[in-house]
N, C-alpha and C. Protein backbone atom coordinates (compact mmCIF):
# COMPACT_ATOMS: atom_id res chain seq x y z
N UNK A 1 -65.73 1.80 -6.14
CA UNK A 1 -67.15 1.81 -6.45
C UNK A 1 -67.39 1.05 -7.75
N UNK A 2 -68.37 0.06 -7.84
CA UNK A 2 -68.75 -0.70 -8.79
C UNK A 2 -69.54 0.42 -10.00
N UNK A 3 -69.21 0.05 -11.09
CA UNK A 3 -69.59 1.05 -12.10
C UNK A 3 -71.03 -0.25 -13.07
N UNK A 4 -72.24 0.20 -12.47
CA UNK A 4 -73.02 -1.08 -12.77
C UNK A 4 -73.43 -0.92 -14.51
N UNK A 5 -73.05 0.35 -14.62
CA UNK A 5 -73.83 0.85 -16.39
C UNK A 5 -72.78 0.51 -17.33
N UNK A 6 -71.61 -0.45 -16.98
CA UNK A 6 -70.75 -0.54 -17.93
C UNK A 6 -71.13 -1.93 -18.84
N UNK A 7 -71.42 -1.55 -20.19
CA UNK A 7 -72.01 -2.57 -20.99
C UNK A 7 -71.01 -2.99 -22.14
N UNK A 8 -70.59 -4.32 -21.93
CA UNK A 8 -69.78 -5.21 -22.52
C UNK A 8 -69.95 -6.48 -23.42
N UNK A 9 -69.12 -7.23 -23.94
CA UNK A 9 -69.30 -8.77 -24.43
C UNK A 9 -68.06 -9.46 -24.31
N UNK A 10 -68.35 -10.78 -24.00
CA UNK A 10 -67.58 -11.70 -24.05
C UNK A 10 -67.28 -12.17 -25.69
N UNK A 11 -65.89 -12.18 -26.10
CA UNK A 11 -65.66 -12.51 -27.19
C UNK A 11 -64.96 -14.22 -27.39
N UNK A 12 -64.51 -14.91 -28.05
CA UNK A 12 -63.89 -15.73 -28.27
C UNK A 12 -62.77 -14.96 -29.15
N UNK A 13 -61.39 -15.48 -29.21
CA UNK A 13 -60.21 -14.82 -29.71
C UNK A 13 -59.41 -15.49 -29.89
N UNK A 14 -57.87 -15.22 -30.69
CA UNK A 14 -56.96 -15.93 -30.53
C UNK A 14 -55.97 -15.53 -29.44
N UNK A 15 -55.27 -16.52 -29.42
CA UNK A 15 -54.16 -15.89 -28.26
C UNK A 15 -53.35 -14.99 -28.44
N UNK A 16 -52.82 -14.70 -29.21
CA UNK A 16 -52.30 -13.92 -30.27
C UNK A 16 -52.30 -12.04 -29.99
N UNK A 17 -54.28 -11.93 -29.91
CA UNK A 17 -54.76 -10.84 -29.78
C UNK A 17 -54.74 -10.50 -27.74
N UNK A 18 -54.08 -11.43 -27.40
CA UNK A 18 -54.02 -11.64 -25.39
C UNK A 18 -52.97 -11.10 -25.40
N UNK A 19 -51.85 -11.68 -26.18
CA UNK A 19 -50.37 -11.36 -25.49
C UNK A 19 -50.04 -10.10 -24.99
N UNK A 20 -50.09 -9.00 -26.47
CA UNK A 20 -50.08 -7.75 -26.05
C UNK A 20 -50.50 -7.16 -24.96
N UNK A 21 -51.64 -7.66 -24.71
CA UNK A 21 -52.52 -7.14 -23.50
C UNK A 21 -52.03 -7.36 -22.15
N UNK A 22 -51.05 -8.37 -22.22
CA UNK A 22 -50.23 -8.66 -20.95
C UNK A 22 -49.81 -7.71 -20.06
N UNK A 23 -48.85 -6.61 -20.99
CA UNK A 23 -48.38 -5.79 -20.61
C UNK A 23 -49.06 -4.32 -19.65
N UNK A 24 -50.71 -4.51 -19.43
CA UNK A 24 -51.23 -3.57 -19.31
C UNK A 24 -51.82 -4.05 -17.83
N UNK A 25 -51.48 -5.28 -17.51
CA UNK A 25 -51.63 -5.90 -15.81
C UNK A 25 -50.05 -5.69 -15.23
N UNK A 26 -50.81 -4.52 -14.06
CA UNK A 26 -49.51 -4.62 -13.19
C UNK A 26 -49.75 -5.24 -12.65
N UNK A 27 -50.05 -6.65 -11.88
CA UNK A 27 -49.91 -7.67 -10.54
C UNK A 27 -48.95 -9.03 -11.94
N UNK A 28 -48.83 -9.03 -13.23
CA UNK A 28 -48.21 -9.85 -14.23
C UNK A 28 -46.74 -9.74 -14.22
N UNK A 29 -45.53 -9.74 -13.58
CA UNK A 29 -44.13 -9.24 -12.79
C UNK A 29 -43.25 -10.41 -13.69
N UNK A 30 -43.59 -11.33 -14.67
CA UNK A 30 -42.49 -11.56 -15.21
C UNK A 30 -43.38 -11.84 -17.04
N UNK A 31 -42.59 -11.37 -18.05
CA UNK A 31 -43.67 -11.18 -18.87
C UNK A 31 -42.27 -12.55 -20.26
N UNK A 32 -43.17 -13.33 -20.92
CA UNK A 32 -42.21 -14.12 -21.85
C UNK A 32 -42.25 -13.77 -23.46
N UNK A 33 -41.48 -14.46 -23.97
CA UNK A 33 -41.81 -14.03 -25.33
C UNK A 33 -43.02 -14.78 -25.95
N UNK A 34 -43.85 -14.58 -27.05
CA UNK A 34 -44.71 -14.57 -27.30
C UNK A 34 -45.00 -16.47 -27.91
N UNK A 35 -43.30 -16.76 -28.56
CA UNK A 35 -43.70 -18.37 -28.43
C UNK A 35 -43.78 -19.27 -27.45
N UNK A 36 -43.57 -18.85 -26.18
CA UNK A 36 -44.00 -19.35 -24.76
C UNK A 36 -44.91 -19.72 -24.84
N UNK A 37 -46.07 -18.60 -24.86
CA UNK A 37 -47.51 -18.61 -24.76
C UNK A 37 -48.18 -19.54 -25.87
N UNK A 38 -47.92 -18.75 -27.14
CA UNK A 38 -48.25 -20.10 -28.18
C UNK A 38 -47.58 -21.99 -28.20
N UNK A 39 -46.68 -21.90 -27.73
CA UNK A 39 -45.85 -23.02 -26.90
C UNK A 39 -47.03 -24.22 -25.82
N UNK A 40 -47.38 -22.73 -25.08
CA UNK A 40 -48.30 -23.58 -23.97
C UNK A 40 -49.36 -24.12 -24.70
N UNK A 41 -49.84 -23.99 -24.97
CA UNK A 41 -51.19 -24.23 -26.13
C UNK A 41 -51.51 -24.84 -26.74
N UNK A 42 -50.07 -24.98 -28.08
CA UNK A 42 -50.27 -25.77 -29.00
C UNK A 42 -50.56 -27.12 -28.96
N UNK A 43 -51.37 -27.50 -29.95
CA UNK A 43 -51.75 -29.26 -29.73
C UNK A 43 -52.65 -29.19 -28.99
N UNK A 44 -53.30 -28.61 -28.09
CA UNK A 44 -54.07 -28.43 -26.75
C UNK A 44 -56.03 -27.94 -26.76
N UNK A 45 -56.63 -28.29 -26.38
CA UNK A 45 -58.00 -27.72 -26.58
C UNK A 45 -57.81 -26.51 -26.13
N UNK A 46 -58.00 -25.76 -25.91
CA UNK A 46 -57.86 -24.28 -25.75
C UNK A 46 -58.82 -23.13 -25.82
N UNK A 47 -58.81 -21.99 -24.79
CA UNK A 47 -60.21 -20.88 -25.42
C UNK A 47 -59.23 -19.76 -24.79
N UNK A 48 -59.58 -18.46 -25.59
CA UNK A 48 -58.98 -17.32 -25.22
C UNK A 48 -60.16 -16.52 -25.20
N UNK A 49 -60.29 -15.50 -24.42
CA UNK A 49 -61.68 -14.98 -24.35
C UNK A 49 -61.08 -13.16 -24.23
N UNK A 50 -61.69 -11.94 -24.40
CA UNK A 50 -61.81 -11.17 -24.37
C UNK A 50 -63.06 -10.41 -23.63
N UNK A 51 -63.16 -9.29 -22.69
CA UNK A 51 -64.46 -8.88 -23.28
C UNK A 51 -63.82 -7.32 -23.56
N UNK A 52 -64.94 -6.65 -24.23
CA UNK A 52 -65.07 -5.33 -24.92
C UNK A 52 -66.15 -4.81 -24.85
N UNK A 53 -66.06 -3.58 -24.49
CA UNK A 53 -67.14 -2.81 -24.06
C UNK A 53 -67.75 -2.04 -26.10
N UNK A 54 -68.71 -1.39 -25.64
CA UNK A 54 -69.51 -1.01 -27.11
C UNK A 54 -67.83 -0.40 -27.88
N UNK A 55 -67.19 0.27 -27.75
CA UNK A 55 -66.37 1.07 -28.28
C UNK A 55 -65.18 0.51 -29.04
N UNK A 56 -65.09 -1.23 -28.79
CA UNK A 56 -64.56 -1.80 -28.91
C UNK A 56 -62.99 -2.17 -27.70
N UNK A 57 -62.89 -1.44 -26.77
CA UNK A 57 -61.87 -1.81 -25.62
C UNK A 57 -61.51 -2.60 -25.47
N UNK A 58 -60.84 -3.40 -25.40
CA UNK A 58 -60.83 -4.49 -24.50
C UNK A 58 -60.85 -4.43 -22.90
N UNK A 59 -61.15 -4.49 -22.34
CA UNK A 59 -61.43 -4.47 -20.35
C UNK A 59 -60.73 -5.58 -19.56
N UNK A 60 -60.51 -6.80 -20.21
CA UNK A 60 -59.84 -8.29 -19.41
C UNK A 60 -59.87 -9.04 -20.57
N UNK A 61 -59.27 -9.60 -20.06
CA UNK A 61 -59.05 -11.55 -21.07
C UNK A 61 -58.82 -12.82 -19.92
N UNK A 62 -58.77 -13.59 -20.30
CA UNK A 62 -59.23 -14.54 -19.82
C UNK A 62 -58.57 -15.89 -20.79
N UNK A 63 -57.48 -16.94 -20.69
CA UNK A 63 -57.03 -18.11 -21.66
C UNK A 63 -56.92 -19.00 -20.74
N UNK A 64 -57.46 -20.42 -21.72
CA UNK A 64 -57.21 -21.58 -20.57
C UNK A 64 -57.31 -22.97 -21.85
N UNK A 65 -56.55 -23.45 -21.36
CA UNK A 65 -56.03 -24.92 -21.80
C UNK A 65 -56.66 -26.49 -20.93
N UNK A 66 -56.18 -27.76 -21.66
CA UNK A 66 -56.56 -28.76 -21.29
C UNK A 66 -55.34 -29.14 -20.86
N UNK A 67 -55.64 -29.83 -18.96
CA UNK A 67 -54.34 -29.76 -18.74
C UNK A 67 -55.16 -30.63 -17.24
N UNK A 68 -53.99 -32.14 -17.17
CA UNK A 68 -53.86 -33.11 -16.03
C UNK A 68 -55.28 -33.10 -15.92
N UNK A 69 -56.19 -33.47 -17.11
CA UNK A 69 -57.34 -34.76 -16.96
C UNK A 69 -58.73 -33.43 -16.94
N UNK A 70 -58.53 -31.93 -16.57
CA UNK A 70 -58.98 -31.12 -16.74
C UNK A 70 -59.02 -29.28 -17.58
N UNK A 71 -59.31 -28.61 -17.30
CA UNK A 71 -59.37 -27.64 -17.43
C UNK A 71 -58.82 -26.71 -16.92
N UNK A 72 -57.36 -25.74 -17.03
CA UNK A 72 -56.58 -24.70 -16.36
C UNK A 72 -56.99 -23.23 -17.18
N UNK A 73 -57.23 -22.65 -16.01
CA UNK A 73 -57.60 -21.58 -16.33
C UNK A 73 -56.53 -20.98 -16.33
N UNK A 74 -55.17 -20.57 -17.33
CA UNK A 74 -54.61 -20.31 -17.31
C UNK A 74 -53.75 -18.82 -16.99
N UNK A 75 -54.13 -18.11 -17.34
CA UNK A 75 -53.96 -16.29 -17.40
C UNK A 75 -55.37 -15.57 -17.59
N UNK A 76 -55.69 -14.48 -16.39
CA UNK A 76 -56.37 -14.22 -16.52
C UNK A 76 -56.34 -12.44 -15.97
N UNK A 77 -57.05 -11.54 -16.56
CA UNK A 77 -57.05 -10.03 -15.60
C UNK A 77 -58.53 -9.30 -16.14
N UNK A 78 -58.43 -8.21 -15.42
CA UNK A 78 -59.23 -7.19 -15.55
C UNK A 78 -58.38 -6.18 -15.37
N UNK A 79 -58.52 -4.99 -16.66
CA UNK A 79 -57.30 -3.67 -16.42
C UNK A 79 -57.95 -3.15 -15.37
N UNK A 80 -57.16 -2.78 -13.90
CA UNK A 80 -57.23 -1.46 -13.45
C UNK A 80 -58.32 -0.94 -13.38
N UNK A 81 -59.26 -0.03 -14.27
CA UNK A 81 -59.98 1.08 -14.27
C UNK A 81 -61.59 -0.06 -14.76
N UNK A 82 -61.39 -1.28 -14.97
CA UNK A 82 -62.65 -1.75 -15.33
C UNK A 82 -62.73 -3.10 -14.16
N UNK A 83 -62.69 -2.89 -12.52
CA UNK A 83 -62.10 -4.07 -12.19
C UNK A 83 -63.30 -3.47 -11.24
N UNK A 84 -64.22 -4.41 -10.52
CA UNK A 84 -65.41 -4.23 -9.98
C UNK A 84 -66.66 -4.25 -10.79
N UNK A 85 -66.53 -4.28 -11.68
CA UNK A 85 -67.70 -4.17 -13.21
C UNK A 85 -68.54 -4.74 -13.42
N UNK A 86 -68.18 -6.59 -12.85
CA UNK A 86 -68.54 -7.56 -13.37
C UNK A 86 -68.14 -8.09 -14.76
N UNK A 87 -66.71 -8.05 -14.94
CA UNK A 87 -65.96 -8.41 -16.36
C UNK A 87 -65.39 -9.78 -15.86
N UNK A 88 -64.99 -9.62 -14.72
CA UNK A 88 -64.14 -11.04 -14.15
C UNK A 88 -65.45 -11.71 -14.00
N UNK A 89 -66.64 -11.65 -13.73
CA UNK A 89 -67.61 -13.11 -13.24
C UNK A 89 -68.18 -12.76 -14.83
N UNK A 90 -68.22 -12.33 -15.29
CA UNK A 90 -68.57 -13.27 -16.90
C UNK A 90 -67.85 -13.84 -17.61
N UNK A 91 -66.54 -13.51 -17.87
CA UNK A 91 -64.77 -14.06 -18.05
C UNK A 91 -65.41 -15.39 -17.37
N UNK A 92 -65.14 -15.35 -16.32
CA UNK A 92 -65.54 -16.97 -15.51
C UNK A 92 -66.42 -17.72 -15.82
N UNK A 93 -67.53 -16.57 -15.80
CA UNK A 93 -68.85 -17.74 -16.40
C UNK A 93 -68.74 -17.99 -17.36
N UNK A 94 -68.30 -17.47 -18.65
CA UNK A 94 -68.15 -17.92 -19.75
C UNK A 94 -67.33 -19.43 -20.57
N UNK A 95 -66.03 -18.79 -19.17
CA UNK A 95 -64.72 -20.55 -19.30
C UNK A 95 -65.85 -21.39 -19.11
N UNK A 96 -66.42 -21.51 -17.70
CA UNK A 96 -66.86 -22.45 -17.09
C UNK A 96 -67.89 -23.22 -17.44
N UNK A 97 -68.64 -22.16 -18.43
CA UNK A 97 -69.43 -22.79 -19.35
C UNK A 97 -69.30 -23.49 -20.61
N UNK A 98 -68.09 -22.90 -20.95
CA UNK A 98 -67.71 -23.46 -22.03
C UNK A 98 -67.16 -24.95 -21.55
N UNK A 99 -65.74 -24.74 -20.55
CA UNK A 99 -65.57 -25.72 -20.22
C UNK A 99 -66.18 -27.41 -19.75
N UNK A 100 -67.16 -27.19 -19.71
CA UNK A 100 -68.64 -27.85 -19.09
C UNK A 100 -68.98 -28.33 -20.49
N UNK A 101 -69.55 -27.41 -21.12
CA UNK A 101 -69.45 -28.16 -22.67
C UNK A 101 -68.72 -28.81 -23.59
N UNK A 102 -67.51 -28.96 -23.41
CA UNK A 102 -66.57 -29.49 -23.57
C UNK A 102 -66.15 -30.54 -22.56
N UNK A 103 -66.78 -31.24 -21.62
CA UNK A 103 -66.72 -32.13 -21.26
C UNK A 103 -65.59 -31.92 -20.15
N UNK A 104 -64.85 -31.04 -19.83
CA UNK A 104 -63.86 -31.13 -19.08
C UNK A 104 -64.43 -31.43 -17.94
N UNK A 105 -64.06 -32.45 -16.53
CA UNK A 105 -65.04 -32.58 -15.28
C UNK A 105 -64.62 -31.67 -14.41
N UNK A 106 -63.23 -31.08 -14.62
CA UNK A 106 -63.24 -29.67 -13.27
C UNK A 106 -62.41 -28.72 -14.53
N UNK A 107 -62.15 -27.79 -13.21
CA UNK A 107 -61.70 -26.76 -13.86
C UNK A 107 -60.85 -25.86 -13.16
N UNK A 108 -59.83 -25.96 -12.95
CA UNK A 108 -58.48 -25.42 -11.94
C UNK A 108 -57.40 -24.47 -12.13
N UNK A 109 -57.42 -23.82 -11.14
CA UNK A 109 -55.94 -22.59 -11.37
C UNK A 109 -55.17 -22.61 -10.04
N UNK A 110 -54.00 -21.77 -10.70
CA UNK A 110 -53.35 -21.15 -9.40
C UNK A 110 -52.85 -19.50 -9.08
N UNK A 111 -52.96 -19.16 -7.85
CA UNK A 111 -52.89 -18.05 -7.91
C UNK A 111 -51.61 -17.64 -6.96
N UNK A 112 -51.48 -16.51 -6.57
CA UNK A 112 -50.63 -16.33 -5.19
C UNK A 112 -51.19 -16.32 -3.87
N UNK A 113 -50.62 -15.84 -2.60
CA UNK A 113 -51.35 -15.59 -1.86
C UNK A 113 -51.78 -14.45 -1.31
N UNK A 114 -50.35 -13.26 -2.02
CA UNK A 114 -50.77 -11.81 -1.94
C UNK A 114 -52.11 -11.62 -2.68
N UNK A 115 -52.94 -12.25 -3.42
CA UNK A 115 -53.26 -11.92 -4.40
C UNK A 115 -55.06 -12.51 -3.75
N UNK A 116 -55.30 -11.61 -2.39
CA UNK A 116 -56.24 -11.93 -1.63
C UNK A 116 -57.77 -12.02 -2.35
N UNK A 117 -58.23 -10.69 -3.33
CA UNK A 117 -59.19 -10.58 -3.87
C UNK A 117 -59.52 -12.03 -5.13
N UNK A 118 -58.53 -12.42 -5.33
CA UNK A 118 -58.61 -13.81 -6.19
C UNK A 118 -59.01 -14.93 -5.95
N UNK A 119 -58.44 -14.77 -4.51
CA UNK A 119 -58.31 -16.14 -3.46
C UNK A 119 -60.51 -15.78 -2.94
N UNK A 120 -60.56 -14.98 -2.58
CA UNK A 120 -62.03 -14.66 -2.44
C UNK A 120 -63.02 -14.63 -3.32
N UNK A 121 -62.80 -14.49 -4.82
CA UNK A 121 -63.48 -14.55 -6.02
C UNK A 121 -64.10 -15.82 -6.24
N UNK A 122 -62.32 -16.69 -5.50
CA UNK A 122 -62.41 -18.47 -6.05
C UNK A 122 -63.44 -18.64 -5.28
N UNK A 123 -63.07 -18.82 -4.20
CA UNK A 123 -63.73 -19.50 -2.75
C UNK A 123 -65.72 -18.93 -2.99
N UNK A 124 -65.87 -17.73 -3.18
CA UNK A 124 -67.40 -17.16 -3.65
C UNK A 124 -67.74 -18.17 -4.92
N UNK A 125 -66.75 -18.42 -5.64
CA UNK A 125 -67.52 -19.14 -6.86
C UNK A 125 -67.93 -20.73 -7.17
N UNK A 126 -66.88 -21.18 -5.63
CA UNK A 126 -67.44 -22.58 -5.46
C UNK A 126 -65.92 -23.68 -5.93
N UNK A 127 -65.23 -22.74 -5.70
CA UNK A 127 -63.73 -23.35 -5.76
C UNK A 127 -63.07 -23.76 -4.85
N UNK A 128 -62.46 -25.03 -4.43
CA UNK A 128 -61.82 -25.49 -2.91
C UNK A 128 -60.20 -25.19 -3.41
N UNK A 129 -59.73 -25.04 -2.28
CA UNK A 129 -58.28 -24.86 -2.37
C UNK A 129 -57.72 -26.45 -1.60
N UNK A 130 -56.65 -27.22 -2.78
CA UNK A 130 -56.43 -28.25 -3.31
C UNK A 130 -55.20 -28.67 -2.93
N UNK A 131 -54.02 -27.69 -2.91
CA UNK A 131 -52.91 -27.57 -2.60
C UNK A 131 -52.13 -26.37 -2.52
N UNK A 132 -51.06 -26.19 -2.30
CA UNK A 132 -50.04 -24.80 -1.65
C UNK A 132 -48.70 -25.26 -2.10
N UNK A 133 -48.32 -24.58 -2.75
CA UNK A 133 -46.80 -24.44 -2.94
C UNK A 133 -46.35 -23.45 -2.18
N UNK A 134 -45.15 -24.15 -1.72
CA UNK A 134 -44.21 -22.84 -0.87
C UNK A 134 -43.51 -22.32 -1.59
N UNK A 135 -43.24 -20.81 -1.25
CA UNK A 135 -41.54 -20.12 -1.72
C UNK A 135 -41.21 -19.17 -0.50
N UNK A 136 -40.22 -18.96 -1.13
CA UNK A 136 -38.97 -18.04 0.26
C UNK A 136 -39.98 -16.93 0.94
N UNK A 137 -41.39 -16.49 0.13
CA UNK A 137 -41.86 -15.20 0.62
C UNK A 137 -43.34 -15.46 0.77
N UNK A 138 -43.87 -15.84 1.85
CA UNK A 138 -45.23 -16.22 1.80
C UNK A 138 -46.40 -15.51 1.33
N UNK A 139 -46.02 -14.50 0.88
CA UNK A 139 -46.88 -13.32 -0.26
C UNK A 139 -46.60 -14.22 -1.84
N UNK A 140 -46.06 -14.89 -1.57
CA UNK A 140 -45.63 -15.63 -3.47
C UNK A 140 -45.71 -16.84 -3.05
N UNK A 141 -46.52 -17.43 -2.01
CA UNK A 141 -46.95 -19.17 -1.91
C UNK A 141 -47.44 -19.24 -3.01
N UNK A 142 -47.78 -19.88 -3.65
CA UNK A 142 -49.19 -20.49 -5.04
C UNK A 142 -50.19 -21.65 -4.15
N UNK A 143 -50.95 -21.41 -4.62
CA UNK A 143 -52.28 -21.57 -4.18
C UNK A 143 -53.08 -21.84 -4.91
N UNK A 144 -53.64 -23.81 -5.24
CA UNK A 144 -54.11 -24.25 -6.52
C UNK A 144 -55.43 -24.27 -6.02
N UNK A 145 -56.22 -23.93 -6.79
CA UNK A 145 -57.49 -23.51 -6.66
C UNK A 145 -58.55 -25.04 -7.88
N UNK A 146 -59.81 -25.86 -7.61
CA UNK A 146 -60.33 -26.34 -7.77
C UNK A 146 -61.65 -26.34 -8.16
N UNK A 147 -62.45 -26.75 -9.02
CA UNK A 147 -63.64 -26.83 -9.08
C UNK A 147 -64.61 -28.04 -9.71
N UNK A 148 -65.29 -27.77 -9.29
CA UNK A 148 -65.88 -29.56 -10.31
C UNK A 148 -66.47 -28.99 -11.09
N UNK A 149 -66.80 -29.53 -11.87
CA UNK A 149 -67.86 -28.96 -13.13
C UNK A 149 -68.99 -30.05 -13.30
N UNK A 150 -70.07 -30.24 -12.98
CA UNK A 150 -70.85 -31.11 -13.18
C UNK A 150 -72.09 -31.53 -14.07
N UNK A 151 -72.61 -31.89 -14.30
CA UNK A 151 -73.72 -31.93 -15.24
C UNK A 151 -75.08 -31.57 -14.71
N UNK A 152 -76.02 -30.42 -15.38
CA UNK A 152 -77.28 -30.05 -14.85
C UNK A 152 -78.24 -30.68 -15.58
């Protein structure tokens, strides 16, 4: 059940304040050390996003980099107990806006294929699916997800 009275904000952040938070997504099954992440990044245009409800929580995050001529939405969740909320379509709207302002012309991820509610989020938000990687277990294909970003 969607919990519609849950009142939040989108923050801007460092990555820094994400990592930790890793640990609190179970569908996240291999977790790195923390100069990985700063690794991916560095040198890179970059946004890390948070949101937080009044109490200060955090509920999801959301990081994405400049990457092959666009925008990768790189790591993204909603914990568990705040997932139906509407935290993930402002997380989104927020990249996508930003991204857009920043000139990036699309804006792309990848996901799995167990990972059905994602694959349906994309496809609702106006995302084409681009390409498929295989592996040994077709629950762990990857599945690159697309979008244009255009000018209004």
């Amino acid at each position: 059940m969607q919990n519609t009275n849950l009142h939040f904000e989108i923050k801007e952040c460092s990555i820094n304040i994400i990592i930790p938070l890793l640990e609190r997504v179970p569908e996240f099954d291999s977790r790195r050390d923390t100069s990985y992440y700063q690794d991916t990044i560095k040198g890179k245009k970059h946004l890390a996003l948070i949101a937080v409800d009044a109490n200060g929580e955090v509920l999801g995050f959301k990081i994405g980099y400049e990457k092959d001529g666009g925008f990768y939405s790189w790591l993204g969740a909603v914990f568990p107990a705040y997932r139906r909320t509407g935290v993930a379509l402002a997380l989104a709207e927020y990249q996508e806006a930003w991204a857009k302002s920043n000139d990036f012309p699309f804006i792309f991820f990848k996901t799995r294929n167990k990972f059905k509610g994602m694959l349906i989020f994309a496809l609702s938000r106006g995302f084409n699916i681009i390409r498929l990687e295989e592996k040994a277990d077709i629950a762990e294909y990857r599945i690159v997800l697309k979008k244009t970003l255009t000018a209004s």
